[in-house]
C-alpha atoms as a PDB file:
ATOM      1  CA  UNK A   1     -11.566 -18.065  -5.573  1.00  0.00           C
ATOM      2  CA  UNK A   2      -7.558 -17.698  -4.797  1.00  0.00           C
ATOM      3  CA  UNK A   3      -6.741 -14.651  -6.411  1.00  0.00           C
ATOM      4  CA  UNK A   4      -2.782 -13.064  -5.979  1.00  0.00           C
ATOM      5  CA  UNK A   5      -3.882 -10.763  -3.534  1.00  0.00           C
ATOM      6  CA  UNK A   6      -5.425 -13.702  -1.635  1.00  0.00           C
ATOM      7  CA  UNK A   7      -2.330 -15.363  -1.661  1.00  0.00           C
ATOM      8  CA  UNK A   8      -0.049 -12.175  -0.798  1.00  0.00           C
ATOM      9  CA  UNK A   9      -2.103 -11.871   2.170  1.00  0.00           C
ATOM     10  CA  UNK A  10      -1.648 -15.475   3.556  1.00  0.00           C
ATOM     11  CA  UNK A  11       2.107 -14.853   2.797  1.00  0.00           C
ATOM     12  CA  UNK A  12       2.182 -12.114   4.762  1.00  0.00           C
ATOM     13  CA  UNK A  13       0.292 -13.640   7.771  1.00  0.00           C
ATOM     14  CA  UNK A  14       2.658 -16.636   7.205  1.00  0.00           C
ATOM     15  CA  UNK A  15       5.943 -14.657   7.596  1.00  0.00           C
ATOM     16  CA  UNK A  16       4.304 -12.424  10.721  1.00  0.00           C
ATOM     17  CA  UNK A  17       3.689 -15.508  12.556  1.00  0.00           C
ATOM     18  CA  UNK A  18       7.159 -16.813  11.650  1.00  0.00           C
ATOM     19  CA  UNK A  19       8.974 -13.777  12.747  1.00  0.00           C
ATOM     20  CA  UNK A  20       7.187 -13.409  15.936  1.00  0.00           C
ATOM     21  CA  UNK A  21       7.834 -17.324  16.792  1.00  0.00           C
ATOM     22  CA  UNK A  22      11.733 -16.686  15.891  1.00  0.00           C
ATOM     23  CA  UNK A  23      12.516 -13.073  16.436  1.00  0.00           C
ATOM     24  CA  UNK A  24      14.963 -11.826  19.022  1.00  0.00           C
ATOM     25  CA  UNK A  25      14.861  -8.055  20.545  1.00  0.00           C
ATOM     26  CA  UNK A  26      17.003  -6.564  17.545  1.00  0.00           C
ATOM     27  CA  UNK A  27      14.895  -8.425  14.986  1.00  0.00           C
ATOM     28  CA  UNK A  28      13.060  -6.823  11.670  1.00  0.00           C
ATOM     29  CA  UNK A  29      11.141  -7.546   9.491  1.00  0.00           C
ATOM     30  CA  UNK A  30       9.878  -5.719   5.593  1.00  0.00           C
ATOM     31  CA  UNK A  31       8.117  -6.495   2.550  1.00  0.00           C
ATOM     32  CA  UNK A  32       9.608  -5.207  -0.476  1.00  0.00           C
ATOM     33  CA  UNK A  33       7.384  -5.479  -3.095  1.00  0.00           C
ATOM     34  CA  UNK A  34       6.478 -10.059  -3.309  1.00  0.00           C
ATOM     35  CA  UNK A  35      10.035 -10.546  -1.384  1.00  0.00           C
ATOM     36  CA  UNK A  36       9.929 -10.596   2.286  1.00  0.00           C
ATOM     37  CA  UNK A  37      13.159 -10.261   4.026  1.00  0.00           C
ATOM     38  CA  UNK A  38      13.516 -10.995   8.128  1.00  0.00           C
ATOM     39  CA  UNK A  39      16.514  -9.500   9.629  1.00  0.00           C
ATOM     40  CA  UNK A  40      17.362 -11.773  13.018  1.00  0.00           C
ATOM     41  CA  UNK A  41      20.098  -9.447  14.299  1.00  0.00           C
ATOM     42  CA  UNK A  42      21.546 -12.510  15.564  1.00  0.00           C
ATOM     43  CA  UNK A  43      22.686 -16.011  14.114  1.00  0.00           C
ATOM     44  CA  UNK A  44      19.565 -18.277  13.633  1.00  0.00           C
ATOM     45  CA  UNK A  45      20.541 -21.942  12.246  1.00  0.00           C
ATOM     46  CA  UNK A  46      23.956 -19.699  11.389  1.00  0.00           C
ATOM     47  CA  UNK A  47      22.103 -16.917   9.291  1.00  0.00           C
ATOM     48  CA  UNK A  48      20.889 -13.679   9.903  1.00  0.00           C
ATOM     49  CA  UNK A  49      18.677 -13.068   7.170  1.00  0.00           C
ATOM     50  CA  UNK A  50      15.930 -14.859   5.981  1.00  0.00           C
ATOM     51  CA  UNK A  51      13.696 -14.271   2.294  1.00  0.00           C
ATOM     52  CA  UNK A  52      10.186 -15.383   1.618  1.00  0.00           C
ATOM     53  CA  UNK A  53       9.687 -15.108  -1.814  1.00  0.00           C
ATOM     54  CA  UNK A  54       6.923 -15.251  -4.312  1.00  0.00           C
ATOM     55  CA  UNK A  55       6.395 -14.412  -7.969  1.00  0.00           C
ATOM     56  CA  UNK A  56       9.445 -12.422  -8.104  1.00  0.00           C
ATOM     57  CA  UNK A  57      11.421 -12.904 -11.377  1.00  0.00           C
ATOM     58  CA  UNK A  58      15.479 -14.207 -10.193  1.00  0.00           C
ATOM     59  CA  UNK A  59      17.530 -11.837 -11.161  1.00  0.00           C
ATOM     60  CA  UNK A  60      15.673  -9.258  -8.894  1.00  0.00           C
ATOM     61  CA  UNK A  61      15.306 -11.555  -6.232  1.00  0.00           C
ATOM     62  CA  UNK A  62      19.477 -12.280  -6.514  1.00  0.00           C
ATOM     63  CA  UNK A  63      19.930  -8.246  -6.736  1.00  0.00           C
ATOM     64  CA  UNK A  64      17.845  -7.827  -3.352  1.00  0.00           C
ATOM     65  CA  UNK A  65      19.081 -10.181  -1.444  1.00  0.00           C
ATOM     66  CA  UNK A  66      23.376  -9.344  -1.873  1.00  0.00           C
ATOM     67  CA  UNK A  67      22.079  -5.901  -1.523  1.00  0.00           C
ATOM     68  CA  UNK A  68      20.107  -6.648   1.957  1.00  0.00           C
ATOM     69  CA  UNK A  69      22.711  -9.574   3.306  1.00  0.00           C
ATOM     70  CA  UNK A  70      25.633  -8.136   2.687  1.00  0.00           C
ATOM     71  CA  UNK A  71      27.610  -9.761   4.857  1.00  0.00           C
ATOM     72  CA  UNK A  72      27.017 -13.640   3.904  1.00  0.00           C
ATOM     73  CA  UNK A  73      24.570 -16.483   3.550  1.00  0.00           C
ATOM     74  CA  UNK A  74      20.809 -16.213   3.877  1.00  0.00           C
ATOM     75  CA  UNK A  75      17.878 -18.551   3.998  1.00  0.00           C
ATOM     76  CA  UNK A  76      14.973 -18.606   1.132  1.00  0.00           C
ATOM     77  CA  UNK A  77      12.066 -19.802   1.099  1.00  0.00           C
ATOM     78  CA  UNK A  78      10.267 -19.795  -2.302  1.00  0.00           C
ATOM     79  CA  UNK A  79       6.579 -19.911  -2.470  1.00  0.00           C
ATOM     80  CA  UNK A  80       5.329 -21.060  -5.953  1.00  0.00           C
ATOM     81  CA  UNK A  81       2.961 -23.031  -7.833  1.00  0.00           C
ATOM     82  CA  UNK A  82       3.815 -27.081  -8.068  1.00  0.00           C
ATOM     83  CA  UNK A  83       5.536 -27.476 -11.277  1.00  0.00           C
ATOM     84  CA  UNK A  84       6.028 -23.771 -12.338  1.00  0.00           C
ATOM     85  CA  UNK A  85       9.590 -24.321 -13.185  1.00  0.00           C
ATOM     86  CA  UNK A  86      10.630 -21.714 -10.317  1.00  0.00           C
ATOM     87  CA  UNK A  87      12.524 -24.813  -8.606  1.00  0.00           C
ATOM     88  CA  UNK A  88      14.829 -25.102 -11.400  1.00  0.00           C
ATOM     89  CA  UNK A  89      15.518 -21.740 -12.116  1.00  0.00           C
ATOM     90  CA  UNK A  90      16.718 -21.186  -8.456  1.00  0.00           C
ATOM     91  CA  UNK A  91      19.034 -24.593  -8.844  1.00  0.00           C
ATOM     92  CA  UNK A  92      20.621 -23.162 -12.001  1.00  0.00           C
ATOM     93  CA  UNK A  93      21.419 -20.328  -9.821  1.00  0.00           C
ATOM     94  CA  UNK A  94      23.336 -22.544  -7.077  1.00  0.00           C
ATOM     95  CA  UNK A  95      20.416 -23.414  -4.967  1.00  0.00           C
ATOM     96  CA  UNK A  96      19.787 -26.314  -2.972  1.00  0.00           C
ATOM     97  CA  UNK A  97      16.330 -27.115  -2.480  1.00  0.00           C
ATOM     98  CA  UNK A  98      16.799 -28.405   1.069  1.00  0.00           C
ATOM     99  CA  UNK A  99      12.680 -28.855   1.883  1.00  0.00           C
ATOM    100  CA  UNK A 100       9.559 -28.945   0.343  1.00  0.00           C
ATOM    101  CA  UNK A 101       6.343 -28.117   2.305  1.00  0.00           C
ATOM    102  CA  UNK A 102       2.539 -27.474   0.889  1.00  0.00           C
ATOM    103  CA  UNK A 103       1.254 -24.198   2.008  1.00  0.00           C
ATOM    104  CA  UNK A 104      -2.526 -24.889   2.150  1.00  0.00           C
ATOM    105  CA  UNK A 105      -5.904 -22.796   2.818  1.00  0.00           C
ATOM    106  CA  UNK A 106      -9.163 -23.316   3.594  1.00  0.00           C
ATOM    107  CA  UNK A 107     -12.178 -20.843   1.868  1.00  0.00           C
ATOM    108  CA  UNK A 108     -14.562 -19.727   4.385  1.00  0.00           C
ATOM    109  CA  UNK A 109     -17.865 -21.981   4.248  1.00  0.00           C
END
């Protein structure tokens, strides 16, 4: 069974995998909590900070990310539940949602 811890785990692996794929020498990355946060050190697609973010209520996801990007835009990538309501909440607060993708697993046999 997929429990939250399950899930938090394949997050993390997730974001590990992306930061070694896009990091640069002066790259970081932390986990604060369900909010991931990759610091490029350098312009990637014209940000230097990226979120991953799951089961983190808004407003503390908005405080945490003006207080870690303090210098401009950021990517964020939300990972929910299909028809939570998560996708609305994050328009209301002047998001685009730019891509949707499936995050999938497989339980061992």
């Amino acid at each position: 069974m997929l429990t939250s811890d399950n899930i938090l785990a394949i997050i993390e692996a997730f974001v590990e995998g992306w930061f070694v794929a896009r990091s640069k020498g002066c790259s970081s990355w932390e986990r604060i909590g369900r909010v991931w946060h990759v610091h490029y050190g350098v312009p990637m697609g014209g940000q230097e900070h990226e979120f991953f973010v799951y089961e983190t209520p808004i407003p503390e996801v908005m405080r945490l990310m003006q207080k870690l990007s303090q210098r401009g835009g950021h990517w964020l990538a939300v990972f929910h539940r299909a028809g939570d309501g998560v996708e609305a909440e994050f328009a209301a607060a002047n998001y685009n949602v730019t891509v949707r993708e499936t995050l999938m697993w497989r339980a061992a046999a």
